[in-house]
N, C-alpha and C. Protein backbone atom coordinates (compact mmCIF):
# COMPACT_ATOMS: atom_id res chain seq x y z
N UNK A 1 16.68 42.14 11.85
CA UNK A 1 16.55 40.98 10.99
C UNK A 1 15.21 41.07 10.26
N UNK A 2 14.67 40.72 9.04
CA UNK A 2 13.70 40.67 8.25
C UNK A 2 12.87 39.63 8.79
N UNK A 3 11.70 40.02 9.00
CA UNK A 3 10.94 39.22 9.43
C UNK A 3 9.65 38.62 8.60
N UNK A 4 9.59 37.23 8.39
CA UNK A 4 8.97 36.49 7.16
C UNK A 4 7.56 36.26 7.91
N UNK A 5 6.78 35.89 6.81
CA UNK A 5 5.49 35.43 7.41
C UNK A 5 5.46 34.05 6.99
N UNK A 6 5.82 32.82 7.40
CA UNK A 6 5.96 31.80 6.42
C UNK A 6 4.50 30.98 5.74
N UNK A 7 4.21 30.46 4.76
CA UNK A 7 3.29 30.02 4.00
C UNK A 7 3.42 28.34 4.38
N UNK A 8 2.29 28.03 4.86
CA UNK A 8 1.99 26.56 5.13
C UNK A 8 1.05 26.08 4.12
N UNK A 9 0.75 24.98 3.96
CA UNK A 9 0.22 24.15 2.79
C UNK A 9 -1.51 24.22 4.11
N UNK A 10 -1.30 24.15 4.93
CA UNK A 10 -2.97 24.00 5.87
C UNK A 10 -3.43 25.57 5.91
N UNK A 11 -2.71 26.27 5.81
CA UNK A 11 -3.20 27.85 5.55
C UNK A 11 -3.49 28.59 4.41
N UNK A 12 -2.52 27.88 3.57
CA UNK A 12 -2.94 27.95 1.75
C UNK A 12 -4.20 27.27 1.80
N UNK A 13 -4.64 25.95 2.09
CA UNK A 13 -6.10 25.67 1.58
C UNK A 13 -6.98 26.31 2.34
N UNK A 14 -7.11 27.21 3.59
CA UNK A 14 -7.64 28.21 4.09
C UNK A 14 -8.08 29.41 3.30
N UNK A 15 -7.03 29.25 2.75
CA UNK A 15 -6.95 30.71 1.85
C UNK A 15 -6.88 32.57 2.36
N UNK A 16 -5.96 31.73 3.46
CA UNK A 16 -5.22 32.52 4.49
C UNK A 16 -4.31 33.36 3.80
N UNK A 17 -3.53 33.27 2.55
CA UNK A 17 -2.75 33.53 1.85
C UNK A 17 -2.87 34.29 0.28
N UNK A 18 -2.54 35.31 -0.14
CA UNK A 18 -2.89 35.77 -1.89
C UNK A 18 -2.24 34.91 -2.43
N UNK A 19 -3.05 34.49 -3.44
CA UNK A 19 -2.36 33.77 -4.60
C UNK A 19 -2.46 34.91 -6.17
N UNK A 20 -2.27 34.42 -6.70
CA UNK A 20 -2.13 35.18 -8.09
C UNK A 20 -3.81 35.24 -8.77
N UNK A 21 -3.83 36.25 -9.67
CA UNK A 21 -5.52 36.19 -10.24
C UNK A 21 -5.19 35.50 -11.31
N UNK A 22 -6.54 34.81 -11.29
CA UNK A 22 -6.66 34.13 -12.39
C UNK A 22 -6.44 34.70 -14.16
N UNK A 23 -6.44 33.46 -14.84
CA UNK A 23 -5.99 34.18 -16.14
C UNK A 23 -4.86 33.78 -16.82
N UNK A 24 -4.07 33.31 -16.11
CA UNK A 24 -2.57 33.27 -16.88
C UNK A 24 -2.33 31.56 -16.63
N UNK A 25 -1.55 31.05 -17.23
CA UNK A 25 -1.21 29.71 -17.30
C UNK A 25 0.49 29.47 -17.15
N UNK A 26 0.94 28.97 -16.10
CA UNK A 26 2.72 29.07 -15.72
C UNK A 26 3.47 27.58 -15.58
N UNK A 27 4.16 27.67 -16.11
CA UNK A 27 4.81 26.23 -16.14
C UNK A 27 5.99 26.06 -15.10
N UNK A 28 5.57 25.28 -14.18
CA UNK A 28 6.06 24.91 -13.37
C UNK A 28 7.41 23.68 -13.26
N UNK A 29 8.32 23.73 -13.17
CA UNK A 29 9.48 22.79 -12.45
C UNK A 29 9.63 22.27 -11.21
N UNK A 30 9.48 20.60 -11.03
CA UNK A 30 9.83 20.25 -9.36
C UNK A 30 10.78 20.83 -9.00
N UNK A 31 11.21 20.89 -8.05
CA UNK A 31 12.53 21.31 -7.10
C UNK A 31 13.38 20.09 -7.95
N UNK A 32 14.83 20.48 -7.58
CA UNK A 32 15.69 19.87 -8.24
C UNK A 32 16.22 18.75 -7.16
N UNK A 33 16.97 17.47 -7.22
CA UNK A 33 17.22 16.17 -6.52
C UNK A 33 18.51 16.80 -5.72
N UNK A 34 17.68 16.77 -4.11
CA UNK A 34 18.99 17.05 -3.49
C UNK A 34 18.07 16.19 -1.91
N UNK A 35 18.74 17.12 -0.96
CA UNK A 35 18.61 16.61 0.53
C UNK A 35 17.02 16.64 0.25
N UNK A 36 16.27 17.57 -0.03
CA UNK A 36 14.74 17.56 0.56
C UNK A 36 13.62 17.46 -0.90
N UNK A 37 14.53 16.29 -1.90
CA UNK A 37 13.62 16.17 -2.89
C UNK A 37 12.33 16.03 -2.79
N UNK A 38 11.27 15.96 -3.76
CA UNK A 38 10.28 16.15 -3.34
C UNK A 38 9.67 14.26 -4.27
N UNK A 39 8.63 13.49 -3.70
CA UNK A 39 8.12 12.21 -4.36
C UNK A 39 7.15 12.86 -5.15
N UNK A 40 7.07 11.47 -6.30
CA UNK A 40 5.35 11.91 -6.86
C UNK A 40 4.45 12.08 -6.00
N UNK A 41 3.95 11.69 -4.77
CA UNK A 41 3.71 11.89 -3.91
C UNK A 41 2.87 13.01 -3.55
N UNK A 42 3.89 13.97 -3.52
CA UNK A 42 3.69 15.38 -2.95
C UNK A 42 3.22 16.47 -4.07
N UNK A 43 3.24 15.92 -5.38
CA UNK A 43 2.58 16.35 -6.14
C UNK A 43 0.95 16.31 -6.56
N UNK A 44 1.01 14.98 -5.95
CA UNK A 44 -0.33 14.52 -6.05
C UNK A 44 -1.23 15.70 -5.30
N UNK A 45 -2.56 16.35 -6.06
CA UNK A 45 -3.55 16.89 -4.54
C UNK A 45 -4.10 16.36 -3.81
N UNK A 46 -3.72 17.15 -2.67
CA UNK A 46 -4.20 16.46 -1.35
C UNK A 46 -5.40 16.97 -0.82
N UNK A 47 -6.05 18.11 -1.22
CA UNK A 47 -7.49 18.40 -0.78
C UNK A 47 -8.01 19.06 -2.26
N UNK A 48 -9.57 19.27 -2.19
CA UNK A 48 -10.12 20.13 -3.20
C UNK A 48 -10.22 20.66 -3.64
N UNK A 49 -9.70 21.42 -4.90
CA UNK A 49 -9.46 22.40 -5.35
C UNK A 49 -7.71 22.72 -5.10
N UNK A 50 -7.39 21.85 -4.92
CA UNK A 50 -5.74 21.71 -5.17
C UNK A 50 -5.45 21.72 -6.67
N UNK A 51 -4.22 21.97 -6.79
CA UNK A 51 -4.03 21.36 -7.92
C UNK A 51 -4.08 20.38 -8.89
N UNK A 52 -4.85 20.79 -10.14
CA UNK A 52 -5.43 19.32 -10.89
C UNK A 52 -4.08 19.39 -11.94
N UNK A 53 -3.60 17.97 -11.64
CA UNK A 53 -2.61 17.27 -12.33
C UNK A 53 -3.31 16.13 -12.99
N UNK A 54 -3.05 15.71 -13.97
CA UNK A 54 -3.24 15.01 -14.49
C UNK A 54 -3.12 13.52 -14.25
N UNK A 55 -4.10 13.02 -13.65
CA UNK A 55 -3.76 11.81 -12.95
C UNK A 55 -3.31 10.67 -13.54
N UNK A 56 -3.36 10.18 -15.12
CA UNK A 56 -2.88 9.44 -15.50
C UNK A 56 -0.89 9.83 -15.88
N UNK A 57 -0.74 10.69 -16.01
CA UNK A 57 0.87 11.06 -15.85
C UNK A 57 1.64 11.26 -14.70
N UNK A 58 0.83 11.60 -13.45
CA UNK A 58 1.14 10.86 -12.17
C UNK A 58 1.63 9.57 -11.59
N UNK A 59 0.30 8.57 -12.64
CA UNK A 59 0.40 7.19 -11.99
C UNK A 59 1.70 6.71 -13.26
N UNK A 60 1.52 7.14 -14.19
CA UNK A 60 2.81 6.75 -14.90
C UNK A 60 4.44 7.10 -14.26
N UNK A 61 3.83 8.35 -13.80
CA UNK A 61 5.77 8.69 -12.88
C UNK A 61 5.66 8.15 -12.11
N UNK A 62 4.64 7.69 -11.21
CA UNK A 62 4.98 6.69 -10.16
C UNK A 62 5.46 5.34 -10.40
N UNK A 63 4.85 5.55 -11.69
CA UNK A 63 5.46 3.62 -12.24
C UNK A 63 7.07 3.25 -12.55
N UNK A 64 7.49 4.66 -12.45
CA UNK A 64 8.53 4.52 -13.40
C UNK A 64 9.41 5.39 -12.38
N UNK A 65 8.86 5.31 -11.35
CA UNK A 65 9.81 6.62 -10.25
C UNK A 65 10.40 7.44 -10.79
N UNK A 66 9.82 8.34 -11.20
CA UNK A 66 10.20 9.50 -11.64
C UNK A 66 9.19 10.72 -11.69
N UNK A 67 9.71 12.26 -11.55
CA UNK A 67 9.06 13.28 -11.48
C UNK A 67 8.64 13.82 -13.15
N UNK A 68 7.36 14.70 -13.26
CA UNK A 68 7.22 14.67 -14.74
C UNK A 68 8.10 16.03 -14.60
N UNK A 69 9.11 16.34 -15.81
CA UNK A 69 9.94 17.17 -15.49
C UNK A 69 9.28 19.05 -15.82
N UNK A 70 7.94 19.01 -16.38
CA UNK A 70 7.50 20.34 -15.34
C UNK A 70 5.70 20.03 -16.01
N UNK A 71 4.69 20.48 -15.47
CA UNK A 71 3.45 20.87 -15.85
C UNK A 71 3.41 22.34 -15.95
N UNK A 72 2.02 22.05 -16.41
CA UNK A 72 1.17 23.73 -16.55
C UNK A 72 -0.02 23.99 -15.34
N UNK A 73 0.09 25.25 -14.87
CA UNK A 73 -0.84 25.32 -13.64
C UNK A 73 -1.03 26.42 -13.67
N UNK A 74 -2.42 26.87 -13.54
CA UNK A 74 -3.24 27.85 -13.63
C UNK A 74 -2.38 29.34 -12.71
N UNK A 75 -2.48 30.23 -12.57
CA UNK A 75 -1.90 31.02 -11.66
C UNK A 75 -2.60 31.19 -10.80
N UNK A 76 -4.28 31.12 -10.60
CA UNK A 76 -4.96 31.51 -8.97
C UNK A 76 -4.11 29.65 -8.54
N UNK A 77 -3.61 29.23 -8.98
CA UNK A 77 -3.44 27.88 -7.80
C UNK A 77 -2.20 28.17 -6.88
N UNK A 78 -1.59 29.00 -7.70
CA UNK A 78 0.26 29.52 -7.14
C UNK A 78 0.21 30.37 -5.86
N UNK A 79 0.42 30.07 -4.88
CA UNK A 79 0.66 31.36 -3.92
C UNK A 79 1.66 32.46 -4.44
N UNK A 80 1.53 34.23 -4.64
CA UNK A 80 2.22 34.87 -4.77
C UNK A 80 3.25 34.37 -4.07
N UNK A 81 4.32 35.12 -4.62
CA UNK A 81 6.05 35.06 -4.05
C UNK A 81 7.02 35.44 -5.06
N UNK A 82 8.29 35.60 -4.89
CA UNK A 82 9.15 36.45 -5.83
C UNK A 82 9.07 35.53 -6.97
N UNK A 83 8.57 34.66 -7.48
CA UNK A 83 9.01 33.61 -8.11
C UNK A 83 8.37 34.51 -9.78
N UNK A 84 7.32 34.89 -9.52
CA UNK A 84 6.32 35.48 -10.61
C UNK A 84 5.77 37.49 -10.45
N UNK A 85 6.77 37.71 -11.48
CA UNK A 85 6.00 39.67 -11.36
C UNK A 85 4.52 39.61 -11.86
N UNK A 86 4.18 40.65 -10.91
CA UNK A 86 2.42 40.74 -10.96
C UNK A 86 1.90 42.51 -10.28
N UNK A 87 0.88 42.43 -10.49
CA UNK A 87 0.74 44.02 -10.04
C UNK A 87 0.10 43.84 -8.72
N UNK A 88 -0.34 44.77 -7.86
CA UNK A 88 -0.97 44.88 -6.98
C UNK A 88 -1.92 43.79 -6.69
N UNK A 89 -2.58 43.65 -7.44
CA UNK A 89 -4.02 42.72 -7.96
C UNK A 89 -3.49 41.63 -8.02
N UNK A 90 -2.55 41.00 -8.22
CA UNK A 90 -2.10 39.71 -8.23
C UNK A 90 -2.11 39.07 -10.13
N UNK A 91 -1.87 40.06 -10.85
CA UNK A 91 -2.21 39.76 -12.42
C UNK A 91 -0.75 39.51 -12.73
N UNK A 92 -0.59 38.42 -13.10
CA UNK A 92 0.49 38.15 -13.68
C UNK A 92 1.08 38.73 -15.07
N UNK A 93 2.21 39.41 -15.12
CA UNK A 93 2.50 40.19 -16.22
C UNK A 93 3.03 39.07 -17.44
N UNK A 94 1.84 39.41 -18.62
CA UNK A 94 2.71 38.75 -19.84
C UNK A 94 1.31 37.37 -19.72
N UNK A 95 0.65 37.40 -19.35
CA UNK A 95 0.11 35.83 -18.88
C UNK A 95 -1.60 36.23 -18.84
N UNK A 96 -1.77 37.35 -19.62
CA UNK A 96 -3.61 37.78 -19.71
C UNK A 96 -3.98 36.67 -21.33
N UNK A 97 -5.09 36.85 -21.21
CA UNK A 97 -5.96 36.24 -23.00
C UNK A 97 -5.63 34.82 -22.91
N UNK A 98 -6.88 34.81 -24.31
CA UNK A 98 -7.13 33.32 -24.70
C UNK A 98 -5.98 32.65 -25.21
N UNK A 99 -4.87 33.09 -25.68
CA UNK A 99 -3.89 32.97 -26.93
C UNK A 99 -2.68 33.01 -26.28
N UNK A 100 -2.88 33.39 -24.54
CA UNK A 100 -1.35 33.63 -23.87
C UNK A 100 -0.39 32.12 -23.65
N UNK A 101 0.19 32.26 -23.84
CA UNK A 101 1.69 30.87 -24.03
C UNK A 101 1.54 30.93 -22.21
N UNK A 102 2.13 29.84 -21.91
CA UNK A 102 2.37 29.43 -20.18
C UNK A 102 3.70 30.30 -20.20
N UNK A 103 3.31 30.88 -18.77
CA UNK A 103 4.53 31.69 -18.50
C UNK A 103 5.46 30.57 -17.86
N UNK A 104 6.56 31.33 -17.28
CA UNK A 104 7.80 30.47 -16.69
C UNK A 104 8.78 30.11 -17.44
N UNK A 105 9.30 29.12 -17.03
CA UNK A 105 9.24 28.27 -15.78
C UNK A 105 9.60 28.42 -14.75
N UNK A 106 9.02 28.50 -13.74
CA UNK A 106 9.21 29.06 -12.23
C UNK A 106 9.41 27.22 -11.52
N UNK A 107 10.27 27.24 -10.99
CA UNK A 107 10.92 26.38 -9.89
C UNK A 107 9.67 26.01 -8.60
N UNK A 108 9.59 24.95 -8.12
CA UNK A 108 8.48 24.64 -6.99
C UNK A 108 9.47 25.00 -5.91
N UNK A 109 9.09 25.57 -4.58
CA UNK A 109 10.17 25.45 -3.54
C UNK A 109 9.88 24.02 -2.91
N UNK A 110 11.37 23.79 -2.94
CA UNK A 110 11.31 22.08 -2.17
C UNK A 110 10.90 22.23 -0.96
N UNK A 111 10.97 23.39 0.19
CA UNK A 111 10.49 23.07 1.82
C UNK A 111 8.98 23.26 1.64
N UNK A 112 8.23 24.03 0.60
CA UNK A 112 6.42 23.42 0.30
C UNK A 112 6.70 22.39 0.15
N UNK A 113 6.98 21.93 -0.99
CA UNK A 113 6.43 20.63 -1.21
C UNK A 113 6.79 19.43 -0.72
N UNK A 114 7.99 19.15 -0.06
CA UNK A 114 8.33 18.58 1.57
C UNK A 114 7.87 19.05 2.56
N UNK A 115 8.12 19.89 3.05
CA UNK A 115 7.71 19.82 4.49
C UNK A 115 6.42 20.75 4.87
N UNK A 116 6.03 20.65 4.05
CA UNK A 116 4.61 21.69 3.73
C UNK A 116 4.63 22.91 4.32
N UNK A 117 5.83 23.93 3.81
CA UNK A 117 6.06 25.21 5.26
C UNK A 117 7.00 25.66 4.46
N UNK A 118 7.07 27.10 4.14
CA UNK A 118 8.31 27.66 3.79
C UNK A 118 8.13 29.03 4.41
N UNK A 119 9.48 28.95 5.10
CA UNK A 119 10.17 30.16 6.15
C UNK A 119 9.87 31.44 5.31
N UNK A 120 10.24 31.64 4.27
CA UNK A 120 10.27 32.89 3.57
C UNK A 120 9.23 33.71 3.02
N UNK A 121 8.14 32.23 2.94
CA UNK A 121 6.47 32.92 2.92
C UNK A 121 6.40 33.68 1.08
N UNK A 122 6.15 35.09 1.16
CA UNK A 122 6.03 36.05 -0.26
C UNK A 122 7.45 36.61 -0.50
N UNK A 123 8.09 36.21 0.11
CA UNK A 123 9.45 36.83 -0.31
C UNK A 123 10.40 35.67 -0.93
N UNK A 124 9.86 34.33 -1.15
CA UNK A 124 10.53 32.97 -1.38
C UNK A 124 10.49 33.17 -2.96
N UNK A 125 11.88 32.92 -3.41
CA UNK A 125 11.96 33.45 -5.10
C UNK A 125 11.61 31.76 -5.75
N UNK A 126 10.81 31.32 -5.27
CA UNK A 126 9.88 29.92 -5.86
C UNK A 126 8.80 29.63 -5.46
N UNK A 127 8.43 29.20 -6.56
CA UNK A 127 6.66 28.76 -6.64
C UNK A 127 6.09 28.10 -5.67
């Protein structure tokens, strides 16, 4: 059986984990509305150097219960995983320079951003 290393949200802010090198800009999608949707909530950052969302379009989806249907996020914030090709180095292909367009849209995995833990770790084909 293949054996995963899974990626936790308390080991990501460790920085226990590769993320992507900086440089590139990727547009991200919540997980889609099913059993383990994800709240504004869980978008929000929860420690330093988390992801900076824009806090006034936050408090607006919260007003209005609803998810913003995708942002832009730096690539060192992304943990590698199948979701994004990159080289060795963690350089995202297509996503270098001042002038580069946001790559994606790459999908959030709903068991991060619920249950702060995904089984599949770098082999999970989402962000």
């Amino acid at each position: 059986a293949a054996r995963y290393t899974p990626h936790t949200v308390d080991a990501a802010h460790t920085g226990r984990f590769k993320s992507y090198a900086p440089g590139a800009r990727v547009t991200v999608l919540p997980p889609p509305p099913g059993p383990l949707s994800v709240s504004v909530e869980h978008l929000a950052p929860s420690h330093e150097g988390s992801l900076s969302l824009n806090p006034d379009l936050l408090a607006l989806a919260a007003e209005i219960e609803m998810l913003p249907t995708w942002f832009v996020v730096p690539s060192e914030c992304l943990l590698r995983t199948r979701a994004l090709a990159c080289d060795a180095d963690g350089i995202v292909a297509g996503g270098r320079g001042d002038n580069a367009r946001a790559l994606g849209p790459v999908t959030m995995c709903c068991h991060f951003a619920t249950k702060h833990s995904c089984d599949r770790g770098v082999r999970c084909k989402y962000a």
